[in-house]
C-alpha atoms as a PDB file:
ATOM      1  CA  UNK A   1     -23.860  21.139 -13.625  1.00  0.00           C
ATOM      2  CA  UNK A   2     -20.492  22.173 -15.285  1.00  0.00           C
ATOM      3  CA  UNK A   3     -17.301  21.199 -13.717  1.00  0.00           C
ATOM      4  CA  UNK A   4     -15.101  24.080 -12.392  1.00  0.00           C
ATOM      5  CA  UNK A   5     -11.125  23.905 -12.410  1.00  0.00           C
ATOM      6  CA  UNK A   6      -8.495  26.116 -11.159  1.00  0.00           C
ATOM      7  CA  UNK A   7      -5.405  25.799 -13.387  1.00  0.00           C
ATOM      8  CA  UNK A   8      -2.399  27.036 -10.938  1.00  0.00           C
ATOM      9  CA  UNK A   9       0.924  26.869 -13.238  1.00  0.00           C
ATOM     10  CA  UNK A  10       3.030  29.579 -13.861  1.00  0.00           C
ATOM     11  CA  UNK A  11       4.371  28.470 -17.229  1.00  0.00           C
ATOM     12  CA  UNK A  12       1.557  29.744 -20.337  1.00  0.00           C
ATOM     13  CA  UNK A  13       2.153  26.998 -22.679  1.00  0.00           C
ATOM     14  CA  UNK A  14       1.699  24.143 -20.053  1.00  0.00           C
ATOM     15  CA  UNK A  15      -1.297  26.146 -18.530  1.00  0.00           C
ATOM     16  CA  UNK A  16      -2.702  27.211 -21.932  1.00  0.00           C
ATOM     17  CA  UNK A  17      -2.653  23.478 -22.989  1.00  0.00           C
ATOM     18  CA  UNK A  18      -4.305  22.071 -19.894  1.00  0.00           C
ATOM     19  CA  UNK A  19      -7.115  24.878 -20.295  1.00  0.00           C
ATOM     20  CA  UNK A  20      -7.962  24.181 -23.889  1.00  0.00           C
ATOM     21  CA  UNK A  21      -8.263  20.619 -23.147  1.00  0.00           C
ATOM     22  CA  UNK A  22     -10.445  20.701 -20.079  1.00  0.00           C
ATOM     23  CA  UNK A  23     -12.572  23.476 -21.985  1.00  0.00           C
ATOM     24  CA  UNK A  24     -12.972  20.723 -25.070  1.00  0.00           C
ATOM     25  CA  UNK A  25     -14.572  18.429 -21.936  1.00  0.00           C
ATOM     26  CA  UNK A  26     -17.072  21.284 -21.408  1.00  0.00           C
ATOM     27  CA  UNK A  27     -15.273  22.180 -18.222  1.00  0.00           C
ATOM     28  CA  UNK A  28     -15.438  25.858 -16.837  1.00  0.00           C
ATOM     29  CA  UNK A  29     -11.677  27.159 -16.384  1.00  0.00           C
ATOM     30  CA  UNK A  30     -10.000  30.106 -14.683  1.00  0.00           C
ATOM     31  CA  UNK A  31      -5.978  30.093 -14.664  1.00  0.00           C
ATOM     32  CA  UNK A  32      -3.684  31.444 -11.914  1.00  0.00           C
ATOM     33  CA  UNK A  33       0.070  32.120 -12.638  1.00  0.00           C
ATOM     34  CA  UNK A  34       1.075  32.325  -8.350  1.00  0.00           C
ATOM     35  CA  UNK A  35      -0.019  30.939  -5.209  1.00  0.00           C
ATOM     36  CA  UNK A  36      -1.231  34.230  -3.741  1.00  0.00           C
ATOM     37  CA  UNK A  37      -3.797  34.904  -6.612  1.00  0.00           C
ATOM     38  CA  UNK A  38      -4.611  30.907  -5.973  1.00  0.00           C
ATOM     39  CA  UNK A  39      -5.069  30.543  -2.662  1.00  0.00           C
ATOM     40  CA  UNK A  40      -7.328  33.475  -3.011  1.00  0.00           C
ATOM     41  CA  UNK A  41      -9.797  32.264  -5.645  1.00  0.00           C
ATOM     42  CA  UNK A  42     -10.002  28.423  -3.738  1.00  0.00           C
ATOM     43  CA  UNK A  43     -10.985  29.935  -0.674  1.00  0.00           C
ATOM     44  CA  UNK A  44     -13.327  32.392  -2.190  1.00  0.00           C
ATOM     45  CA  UNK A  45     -14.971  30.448  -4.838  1.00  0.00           C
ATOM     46  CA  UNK A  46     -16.284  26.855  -5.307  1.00  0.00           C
ATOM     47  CA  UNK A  47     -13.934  24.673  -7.885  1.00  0.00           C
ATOM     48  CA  UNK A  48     -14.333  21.091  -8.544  1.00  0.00           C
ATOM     49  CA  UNK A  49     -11.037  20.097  -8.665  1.00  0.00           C
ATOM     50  CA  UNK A  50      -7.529  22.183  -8.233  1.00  0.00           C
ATOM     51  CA  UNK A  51      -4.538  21.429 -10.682  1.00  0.00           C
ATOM     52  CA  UNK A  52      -1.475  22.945  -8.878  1.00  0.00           C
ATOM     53  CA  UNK A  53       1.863  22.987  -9.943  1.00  0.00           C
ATOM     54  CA  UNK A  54       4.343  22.941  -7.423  1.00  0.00           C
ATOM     55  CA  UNK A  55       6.773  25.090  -8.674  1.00  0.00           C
ATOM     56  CA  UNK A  56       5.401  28.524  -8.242  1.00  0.00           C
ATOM     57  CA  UNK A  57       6.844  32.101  -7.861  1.00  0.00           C
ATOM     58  CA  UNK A  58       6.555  33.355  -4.407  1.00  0.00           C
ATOM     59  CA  UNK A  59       4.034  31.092  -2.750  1.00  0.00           C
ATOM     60  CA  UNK A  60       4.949  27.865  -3.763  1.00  0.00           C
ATOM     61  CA  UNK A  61       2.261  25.094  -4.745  1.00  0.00           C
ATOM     62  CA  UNK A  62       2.843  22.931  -1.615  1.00  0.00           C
ATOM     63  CA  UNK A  63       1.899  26.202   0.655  1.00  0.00           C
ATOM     64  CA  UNK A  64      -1.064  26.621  -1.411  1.00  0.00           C
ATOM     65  CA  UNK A  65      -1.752  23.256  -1.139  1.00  0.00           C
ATOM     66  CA  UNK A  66      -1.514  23.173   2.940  1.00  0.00           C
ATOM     67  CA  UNK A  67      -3.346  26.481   3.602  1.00  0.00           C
ATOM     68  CA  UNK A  68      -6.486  25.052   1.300  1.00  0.00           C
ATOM     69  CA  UNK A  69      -6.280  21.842   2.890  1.00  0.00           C
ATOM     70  CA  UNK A  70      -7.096  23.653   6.494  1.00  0.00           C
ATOM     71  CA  UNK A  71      -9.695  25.177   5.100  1.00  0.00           C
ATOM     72  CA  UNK A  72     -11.419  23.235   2.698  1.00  0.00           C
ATOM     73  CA  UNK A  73     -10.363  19.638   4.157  1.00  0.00           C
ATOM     74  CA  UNK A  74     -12.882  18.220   0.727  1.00  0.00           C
ATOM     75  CA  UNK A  75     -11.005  20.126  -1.603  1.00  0.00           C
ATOM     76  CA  UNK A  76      -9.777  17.907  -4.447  1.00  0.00           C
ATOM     77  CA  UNK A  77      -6.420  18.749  -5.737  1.00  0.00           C
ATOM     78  CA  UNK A  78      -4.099  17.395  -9.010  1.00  0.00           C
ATOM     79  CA  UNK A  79      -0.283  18.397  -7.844  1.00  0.00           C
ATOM     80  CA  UNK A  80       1.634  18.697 -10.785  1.00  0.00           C
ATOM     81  CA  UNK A  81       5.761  17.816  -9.946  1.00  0.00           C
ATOM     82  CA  UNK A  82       9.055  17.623 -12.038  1.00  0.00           C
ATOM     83  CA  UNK A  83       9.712  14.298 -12.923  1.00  0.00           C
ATOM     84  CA  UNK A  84      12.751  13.983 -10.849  1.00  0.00           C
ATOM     85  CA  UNK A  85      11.446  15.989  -7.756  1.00  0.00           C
ATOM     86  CA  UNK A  86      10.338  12.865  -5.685  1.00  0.00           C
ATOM     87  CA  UNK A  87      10.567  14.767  -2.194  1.00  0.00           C
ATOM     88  CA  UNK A  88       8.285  17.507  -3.875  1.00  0.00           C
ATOM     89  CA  UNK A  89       5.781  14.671  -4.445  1.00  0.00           C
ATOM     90  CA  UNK A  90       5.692  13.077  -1.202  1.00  0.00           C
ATOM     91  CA  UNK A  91       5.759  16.141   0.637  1.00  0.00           C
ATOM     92  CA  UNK A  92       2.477  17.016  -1.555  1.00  0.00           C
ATOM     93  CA  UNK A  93       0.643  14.204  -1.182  1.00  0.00           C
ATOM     94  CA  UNK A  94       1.915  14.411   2.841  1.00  0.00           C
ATOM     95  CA  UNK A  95       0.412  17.699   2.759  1.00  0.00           C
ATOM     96  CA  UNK A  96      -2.887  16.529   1.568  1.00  0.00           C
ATOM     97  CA  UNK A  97      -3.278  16.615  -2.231  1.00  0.00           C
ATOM     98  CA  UNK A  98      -5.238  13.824  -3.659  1.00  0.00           C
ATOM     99  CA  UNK A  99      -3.037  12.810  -6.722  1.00  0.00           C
ATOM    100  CA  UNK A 100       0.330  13.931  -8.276  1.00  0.00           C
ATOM    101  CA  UNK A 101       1.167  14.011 -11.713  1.00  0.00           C
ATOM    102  CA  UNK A 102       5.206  14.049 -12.889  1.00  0.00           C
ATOM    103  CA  UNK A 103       5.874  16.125 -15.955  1.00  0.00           C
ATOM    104  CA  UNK A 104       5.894  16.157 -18.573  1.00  0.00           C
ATOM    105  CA  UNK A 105       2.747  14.112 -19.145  1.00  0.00           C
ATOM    106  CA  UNK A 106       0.411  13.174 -21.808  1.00  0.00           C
ATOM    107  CA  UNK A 107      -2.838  14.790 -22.357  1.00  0.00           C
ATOM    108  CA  UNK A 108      -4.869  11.945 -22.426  1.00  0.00           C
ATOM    109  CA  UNK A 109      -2.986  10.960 -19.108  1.00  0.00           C
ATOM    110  CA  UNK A 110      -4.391  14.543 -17.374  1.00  0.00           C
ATOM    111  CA  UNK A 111      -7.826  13.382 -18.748  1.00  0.00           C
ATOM    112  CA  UNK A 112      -8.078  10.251 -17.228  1.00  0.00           C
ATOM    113  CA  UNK A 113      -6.549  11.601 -13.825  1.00  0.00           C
ATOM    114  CA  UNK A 114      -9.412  14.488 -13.928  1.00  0.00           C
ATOM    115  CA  UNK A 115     -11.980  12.440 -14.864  1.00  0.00           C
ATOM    116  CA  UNK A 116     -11.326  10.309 -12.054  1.00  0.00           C
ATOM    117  CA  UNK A 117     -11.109  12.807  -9.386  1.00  0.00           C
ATOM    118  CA  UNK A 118     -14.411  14.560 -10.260  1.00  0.00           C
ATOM    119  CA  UNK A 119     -16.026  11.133 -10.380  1.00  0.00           C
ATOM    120  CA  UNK A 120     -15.346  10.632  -6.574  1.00  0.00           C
ATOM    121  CA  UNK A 121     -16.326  14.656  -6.413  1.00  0.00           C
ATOM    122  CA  UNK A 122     -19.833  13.874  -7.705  1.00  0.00           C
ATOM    123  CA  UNK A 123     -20.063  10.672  -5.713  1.00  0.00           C
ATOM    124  CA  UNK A 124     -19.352  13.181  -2.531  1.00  0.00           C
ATOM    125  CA  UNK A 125     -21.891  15.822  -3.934  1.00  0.00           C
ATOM    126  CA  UNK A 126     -24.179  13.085  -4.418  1.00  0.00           C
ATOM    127  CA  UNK A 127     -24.253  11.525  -1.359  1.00  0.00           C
ATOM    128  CA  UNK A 128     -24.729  14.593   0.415  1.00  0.00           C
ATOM    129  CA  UNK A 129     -27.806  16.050  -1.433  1.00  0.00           C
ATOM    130  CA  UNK A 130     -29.250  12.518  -0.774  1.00  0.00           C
ATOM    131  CA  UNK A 131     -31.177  12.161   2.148  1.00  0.00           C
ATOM    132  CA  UNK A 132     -31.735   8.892   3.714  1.00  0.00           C
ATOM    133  CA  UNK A 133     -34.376   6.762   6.357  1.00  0.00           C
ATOM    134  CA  UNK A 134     -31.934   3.436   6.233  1.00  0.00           C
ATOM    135  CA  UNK A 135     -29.018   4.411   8.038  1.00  0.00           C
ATOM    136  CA  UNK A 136     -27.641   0.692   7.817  1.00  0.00           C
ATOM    137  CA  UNK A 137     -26.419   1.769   4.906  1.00  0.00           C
ATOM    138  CA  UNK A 138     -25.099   5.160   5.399  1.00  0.00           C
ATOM    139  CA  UNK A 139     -23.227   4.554   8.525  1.00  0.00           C
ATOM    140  CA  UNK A 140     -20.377   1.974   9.058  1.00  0.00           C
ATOM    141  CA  UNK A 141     -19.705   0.756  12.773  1.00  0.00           C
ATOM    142  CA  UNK A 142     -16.708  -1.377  13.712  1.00  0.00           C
ATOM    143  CA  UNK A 143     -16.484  -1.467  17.366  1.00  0.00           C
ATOM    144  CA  UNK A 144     -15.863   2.480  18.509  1.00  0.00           C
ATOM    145  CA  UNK A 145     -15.320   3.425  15.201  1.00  0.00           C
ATOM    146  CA  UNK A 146     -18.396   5.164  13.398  1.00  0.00           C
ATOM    147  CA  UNK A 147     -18.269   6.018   9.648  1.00  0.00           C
ATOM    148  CA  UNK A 148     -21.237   8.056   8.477  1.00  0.00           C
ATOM    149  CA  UNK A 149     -20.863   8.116   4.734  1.00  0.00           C
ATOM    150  CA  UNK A 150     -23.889  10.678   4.195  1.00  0.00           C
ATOM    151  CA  UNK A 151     -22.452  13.461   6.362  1.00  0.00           C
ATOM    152  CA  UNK A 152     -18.747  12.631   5.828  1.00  0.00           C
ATOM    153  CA  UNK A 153     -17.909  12.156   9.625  1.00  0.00           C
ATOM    154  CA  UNK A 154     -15.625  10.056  11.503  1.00  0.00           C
ATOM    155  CA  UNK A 155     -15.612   9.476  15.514  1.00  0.00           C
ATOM    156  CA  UNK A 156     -13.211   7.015  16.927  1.00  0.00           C
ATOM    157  CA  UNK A 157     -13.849   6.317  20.821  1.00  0.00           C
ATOM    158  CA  UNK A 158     -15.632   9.475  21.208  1.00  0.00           C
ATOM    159  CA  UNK A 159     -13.407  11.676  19.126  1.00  0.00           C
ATOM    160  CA  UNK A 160     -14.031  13.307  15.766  1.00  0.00           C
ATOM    161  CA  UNK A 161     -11.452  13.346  12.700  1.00  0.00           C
ATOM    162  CA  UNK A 162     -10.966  15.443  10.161  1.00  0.00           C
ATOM    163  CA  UNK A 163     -10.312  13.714   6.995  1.00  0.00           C
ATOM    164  CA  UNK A 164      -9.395  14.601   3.475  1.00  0.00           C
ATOM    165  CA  UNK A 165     -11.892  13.694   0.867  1.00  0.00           C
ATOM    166  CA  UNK A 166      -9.559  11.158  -0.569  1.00  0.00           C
ATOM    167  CA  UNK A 167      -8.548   9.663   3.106  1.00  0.00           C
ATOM    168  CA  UNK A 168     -12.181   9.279   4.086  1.00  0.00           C
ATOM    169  CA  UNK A 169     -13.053   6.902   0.835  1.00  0.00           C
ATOM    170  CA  UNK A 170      -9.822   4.912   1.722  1.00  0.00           C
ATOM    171  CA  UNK A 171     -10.934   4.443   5.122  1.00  0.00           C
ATOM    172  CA  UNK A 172     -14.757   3.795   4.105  1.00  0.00           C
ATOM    173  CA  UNK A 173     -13.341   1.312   1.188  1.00  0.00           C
ATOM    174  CA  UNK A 174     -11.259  -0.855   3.929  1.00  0.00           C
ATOM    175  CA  UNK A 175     -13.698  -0.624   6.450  1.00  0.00           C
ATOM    176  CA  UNK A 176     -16.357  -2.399   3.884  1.00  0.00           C
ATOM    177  CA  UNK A 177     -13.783  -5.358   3.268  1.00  0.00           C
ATOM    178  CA  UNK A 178     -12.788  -5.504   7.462  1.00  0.00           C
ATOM    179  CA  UNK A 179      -9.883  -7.947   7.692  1.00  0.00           C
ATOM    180  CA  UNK A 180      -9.357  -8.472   3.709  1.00  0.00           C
ATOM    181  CA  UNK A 181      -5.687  -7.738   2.299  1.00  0.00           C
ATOM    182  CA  UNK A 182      -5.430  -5.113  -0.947  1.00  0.00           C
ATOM    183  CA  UNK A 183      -2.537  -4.499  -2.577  1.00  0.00           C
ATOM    184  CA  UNK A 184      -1.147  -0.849  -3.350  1.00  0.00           C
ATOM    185  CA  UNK A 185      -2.318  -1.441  -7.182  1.00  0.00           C
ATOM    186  CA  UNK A 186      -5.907  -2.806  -6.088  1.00  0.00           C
ATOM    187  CA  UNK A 187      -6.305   0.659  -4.128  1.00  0.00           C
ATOM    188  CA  UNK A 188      -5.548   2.343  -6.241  1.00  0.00           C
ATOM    189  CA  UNK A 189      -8.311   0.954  -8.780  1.00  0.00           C
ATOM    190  CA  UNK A 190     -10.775   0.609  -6.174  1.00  0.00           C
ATOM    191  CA  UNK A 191     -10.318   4.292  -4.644  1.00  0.00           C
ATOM    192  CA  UNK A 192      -8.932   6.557  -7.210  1.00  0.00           C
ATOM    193  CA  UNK A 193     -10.175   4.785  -9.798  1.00  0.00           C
ATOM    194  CA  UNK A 194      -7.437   4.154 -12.160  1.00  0.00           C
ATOM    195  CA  UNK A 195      -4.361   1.851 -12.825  1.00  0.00           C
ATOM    196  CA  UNK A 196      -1.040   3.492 -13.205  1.00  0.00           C
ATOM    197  CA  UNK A 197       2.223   1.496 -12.513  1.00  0.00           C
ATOM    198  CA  UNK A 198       4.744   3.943 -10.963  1.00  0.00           C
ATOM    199  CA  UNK A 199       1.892   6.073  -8.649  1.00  0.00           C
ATOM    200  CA  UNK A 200       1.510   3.617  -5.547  1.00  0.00           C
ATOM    201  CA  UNK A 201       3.460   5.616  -3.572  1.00  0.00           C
ATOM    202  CA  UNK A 202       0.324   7.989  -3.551  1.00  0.00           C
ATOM    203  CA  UNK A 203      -1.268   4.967  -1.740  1.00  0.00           C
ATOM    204  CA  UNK A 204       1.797   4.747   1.019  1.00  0.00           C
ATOM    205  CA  UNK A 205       1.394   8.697   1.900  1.00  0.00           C
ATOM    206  CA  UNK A 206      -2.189   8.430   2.430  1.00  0.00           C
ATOM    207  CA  UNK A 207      -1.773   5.315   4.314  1.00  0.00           C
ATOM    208  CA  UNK A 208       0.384   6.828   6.687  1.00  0.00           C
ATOM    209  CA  UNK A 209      -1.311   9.994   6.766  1.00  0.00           C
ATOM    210  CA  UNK A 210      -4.658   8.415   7.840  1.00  0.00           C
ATOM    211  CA  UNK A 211      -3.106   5.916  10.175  1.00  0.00           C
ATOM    212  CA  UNK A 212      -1.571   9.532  11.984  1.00  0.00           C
ATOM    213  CA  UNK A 213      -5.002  11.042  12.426  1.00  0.00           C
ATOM    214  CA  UNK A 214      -6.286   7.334  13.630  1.00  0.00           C
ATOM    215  CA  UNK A 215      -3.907   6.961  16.228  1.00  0.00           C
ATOM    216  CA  UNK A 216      -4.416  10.621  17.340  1.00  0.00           C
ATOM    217  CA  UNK A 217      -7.963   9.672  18.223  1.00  0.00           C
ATOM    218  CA  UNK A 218      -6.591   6.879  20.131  1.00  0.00           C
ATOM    219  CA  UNK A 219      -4.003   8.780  22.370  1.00  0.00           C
ATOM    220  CA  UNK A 220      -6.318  11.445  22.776  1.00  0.00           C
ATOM    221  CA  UNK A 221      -9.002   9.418  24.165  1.00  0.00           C
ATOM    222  CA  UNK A 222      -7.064   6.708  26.539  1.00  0.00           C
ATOM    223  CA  UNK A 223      -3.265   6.165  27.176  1.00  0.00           C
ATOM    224  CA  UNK A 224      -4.111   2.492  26.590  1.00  0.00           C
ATOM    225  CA  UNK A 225      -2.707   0.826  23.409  1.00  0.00           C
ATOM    226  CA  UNK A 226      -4.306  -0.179  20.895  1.00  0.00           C
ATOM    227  CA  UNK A 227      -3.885  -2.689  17.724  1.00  0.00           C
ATOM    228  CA  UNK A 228      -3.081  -0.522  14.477  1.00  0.00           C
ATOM    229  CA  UNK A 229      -6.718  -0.435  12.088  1.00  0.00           C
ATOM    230  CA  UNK A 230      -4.494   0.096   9.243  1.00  0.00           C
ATOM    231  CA  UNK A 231      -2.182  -3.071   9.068  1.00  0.00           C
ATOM    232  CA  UNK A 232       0.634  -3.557   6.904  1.00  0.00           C
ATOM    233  CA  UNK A 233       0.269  -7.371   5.199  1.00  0.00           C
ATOM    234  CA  UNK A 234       4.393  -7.163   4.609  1.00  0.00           C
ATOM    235  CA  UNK A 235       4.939  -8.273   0.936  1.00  0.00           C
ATOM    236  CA  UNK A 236       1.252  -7.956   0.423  1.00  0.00           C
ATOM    237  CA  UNK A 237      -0.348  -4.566   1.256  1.00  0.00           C
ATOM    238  CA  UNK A 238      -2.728  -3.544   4.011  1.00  0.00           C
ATOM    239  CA  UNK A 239      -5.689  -4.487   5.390  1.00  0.00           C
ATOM    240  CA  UNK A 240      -8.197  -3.079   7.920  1.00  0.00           C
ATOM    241  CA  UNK A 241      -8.242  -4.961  11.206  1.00  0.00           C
ATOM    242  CA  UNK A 242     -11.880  -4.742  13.634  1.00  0.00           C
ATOM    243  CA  UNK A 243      -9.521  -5.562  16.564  1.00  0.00           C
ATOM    244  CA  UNK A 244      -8.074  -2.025  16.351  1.00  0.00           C
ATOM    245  CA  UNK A 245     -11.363  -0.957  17.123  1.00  0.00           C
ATOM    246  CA  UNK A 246     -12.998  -2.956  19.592  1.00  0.00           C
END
């Protein structure tokens, strides 16, 4: 099956060179120059994987970026920022995207980042076209915390989540290694696939994100307290503690 993308940049040359190069990977491409047109086509049509730029005329990409996300919660998206624009890529990957790129970049660079995210976007496909009798090994159970990797749910204590693509394989990945420490550059490897000095802040803003929606379940069901499943190992990195859970 060929791999869709929806180029959303606004400036040709950068969006004409993206295109060509995804089209030499066999890749199908259509191109949007503003976030109206693009928030359009990814809620209307089926793409792989979104590149977005966040500097956009009119709608900008991080608005495009938050009205997909409540829609299509699975929908993998590239955020392309401005070197300097830090706030622009924390508020992105706050807003859901999966992985932020700072301009201007390298070719082979936006090749390895793509071919990373669609990896984990066929591993999703994958594992739900596959149907299953051994659920041992489809769901993951820590206490009142069920992970069911085939259907892509989470409940904690009774309570369903909604999590992005990218926050349910970081929550599945730590809940296989329960009470073992990873650093920000071993996540990174281990769940987007790649090793790039400079991006583990992308690791910090999904951290917090999913330890937001975990603690949500948590006041929602009980005023009781609970221990934090997503620990911080200070000088280390984080770790995901059964206690939190039991």
């Amino acid at each position: 099956m060929v791999d869709s993308i929806l180029i959303v940049e606004d400036d040709q040359d950068i969006a004409e060179l993206i295109k060509v190069h995804m089209q030499d990977l066999g890749m199908q491409v259509t191109h949007c120059d503003n976030g109206e047109d693009a928030i359009e086509q990814a809620l209307t049509q089926h793409f792989s994987l979104m590149i977005l730029d966040v500097t956009l005329p009119g709608c900008s990409g991080l608005d495009v970026c938050r009205k997909v996300r409540e829609v299509k919660q699975e929908q993998a998206i590239l955020m392309l920022t401005a070197r300097t624009s830090e706030i622009d890529r924390v508020v992105g990957l706050e807003l859901g995207a999966d992985d932020y790129m700072a301009k201007p970049f390298s070719i082979r660079e936006v090749q390895a980042r793509v071919h990373a995210l669609l990896r984990r976007v066929h591993l999703l496909e994958k594992s739900k076209l596959q149907e299953t009798n051994v659920i041992e090994t489809s769901v993951i159970c820590h206490g009142q915390l069920m992970i069911n990797q085939r259907t892509h749910e989470v409940v904690l204590r009774d309570k369903a989540l909604d999590l992005t693509s990218t926050e349910f394989d970081l929550l599945c990945f730590m809940a296989r290694h329960p009470s073992q420490v990873f650093s920000r550059t071993q996540l990174l490897d281990k769940v987007w696939g790649y090793q790039h000095s400079g991006y583990e802040h992308t690791v910090n803003s999904h951290i917090n994100r999913l330890r937001n929606k975990l603690a949500s379940g948590d006041v929602a069901s009980s005023s009781k307290s609970f221990p934090a499943i997503i620990q911080t190992v200070f000088g280390v990195g984080y770790k995901f503690s059964p206690e939190g859970v039991i």
